[in-house]
C-alpha atoms as a PDB file:
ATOM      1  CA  UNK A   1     -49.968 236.589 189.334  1.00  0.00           C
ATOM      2  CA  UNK A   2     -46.709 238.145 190.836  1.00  0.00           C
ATOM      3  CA  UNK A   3     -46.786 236.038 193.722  1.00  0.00           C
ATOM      4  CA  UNK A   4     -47.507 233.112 192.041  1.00  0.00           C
ATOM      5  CA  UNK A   5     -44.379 234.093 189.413  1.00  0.00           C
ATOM      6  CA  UNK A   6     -41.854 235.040 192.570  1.00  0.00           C
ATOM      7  CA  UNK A   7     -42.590 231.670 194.135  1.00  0.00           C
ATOM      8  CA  UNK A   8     -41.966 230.012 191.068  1.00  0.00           C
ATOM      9  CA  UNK A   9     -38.704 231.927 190.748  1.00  0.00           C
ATOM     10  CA  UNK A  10     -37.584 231.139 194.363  1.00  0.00           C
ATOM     11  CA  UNK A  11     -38.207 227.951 194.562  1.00  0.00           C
ATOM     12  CA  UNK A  12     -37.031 227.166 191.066  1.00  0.00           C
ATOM     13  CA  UNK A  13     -33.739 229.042 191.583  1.00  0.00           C
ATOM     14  CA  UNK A  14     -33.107 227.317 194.852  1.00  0.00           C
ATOM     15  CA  UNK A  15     -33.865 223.901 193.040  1.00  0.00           C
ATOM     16  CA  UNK A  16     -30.851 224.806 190.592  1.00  0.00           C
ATOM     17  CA  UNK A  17     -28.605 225.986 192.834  1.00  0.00           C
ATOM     18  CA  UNK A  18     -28.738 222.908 194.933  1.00  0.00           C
ATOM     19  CA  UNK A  19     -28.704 220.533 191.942  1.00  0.00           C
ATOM     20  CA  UNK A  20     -25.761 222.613 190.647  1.00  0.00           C
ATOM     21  CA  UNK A  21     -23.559 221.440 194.191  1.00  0.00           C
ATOM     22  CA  UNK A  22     -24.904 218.321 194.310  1.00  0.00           C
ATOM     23  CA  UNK A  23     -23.032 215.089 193.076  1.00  0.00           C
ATOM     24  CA  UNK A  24     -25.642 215.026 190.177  1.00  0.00           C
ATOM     25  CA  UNK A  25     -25.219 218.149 189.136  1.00  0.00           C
ATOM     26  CA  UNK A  26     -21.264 218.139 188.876  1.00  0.00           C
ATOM     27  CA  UNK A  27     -21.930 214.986 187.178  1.00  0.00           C
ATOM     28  CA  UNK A  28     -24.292 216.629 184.143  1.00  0.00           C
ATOM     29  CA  UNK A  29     -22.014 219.418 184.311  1.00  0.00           C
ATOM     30  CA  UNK A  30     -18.818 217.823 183.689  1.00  0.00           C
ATOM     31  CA  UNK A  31     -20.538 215.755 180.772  1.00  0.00           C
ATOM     32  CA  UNK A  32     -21.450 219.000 179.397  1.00  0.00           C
ATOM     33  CA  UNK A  33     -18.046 220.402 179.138  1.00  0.00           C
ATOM     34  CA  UNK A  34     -16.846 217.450 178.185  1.00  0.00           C
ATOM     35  CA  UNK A  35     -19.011 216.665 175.454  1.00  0.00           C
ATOM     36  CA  UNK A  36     -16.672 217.677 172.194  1.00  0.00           C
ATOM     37  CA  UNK A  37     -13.820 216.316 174.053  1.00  0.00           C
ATOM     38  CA  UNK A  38     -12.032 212.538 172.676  1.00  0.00           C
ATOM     39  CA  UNK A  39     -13.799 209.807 174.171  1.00  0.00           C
ATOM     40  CA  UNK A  40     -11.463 207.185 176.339  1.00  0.00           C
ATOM     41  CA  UNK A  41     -10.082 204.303 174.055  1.00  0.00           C
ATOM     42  CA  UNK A  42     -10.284 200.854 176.364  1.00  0.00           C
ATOM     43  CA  UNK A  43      -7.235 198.860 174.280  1.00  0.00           C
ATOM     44  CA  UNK A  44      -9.358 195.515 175.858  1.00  0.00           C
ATOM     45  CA  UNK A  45     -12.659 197.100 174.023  1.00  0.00           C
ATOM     46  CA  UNK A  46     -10.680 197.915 170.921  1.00  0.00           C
ATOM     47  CA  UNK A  47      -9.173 194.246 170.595  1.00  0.00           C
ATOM     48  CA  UNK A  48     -12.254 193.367 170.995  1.00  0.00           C
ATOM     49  CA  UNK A  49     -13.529 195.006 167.932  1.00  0.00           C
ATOM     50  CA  UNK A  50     -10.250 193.753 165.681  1.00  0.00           C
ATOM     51  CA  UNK A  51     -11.113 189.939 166.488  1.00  0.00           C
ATOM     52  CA  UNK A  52     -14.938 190.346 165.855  1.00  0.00           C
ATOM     53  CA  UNK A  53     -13.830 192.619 162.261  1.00  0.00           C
ATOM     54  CA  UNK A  54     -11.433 189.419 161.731  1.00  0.00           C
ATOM     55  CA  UNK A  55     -13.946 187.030 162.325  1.00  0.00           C
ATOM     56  CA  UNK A  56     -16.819 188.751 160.482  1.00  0.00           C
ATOM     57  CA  UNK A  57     -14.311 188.833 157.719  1.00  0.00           C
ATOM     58  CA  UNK A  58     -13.231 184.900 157.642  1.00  0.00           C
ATOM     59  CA  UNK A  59     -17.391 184.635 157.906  1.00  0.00           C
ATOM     60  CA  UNK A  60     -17.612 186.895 154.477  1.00  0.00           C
ATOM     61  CA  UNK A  61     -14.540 184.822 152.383  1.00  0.00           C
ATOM     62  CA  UNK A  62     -16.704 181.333 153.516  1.00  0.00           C
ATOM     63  CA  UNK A  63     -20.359 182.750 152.135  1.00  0.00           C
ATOM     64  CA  UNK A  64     -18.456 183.769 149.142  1.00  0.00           C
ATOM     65  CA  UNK A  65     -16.794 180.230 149.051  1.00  0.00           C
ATOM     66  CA  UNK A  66     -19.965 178.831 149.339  1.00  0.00           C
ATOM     67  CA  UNK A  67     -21.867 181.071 146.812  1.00  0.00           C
ATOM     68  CA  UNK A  68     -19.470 179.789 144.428  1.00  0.00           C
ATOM     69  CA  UNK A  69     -19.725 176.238 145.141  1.00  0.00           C
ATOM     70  CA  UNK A  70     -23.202 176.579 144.794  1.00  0.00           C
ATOM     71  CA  UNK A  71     -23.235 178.603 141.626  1.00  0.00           C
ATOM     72  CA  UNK A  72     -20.501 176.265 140.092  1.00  0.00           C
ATOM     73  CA  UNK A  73     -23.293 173.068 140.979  1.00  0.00           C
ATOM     74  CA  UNK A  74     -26.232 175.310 139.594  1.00  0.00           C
ATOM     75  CA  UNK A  75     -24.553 175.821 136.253  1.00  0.00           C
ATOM     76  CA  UNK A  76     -23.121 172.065 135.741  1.00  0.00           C
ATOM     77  CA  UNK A  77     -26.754 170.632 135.320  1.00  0.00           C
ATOM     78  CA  UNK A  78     -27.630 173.300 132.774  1.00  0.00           C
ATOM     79  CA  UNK A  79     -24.858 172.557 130.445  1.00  0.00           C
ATOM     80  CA  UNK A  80     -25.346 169.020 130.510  1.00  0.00           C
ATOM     81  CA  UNK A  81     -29.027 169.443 129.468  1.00  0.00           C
ATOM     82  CA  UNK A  82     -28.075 171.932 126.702  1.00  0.00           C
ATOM     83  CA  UNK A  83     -25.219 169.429 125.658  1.00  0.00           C
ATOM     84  CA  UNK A  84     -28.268 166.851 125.204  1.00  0.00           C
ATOM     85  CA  UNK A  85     -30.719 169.319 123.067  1.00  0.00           C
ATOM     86  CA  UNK A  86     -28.140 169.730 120.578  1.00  0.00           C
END
């Protein structure tokens, strides 16, 4: 079992120390200590986002220009046939 256990150990802390020099390893390591830091702002990615908020937002004022048309028709129809009942 102790043989089995110092292979294991050998080979598994060879395996780290050459994944901790490799490319791949400075890679995960330098996302690790960079993980609470500010992410990058791309200004192209971030005017991006403004048009698409502007244009989801011109989107949002015609639905509600339409809901209101459509409301507006909806209730016309009923007052007329209320206006003959009486």
């Amino acid at each position: 079992m102790e043989g089995i256990l110092a292979i294991t150990l050998i080979f598994g802390g060879g395996t780290a120390f050459l994944l901790s020099i490799s490319p791949i390893g400075k890679a995960i390591a330098e996302r690790i200590r960079s993980h609470g830091a500010q992410p990058m702002h791309d200004p192209e990615l971030l005017a991006e986002v403004d048009s698409l908020r502007r244009d989801v937002l011109e989107l949002q004022e015609r639905v509600d220009f339409a809901e209101r048309l459509l409301s507006q028709t909806q209730e016309r129809p009923q007052v007329a046939k209320g206006g003959l009942q009486s």
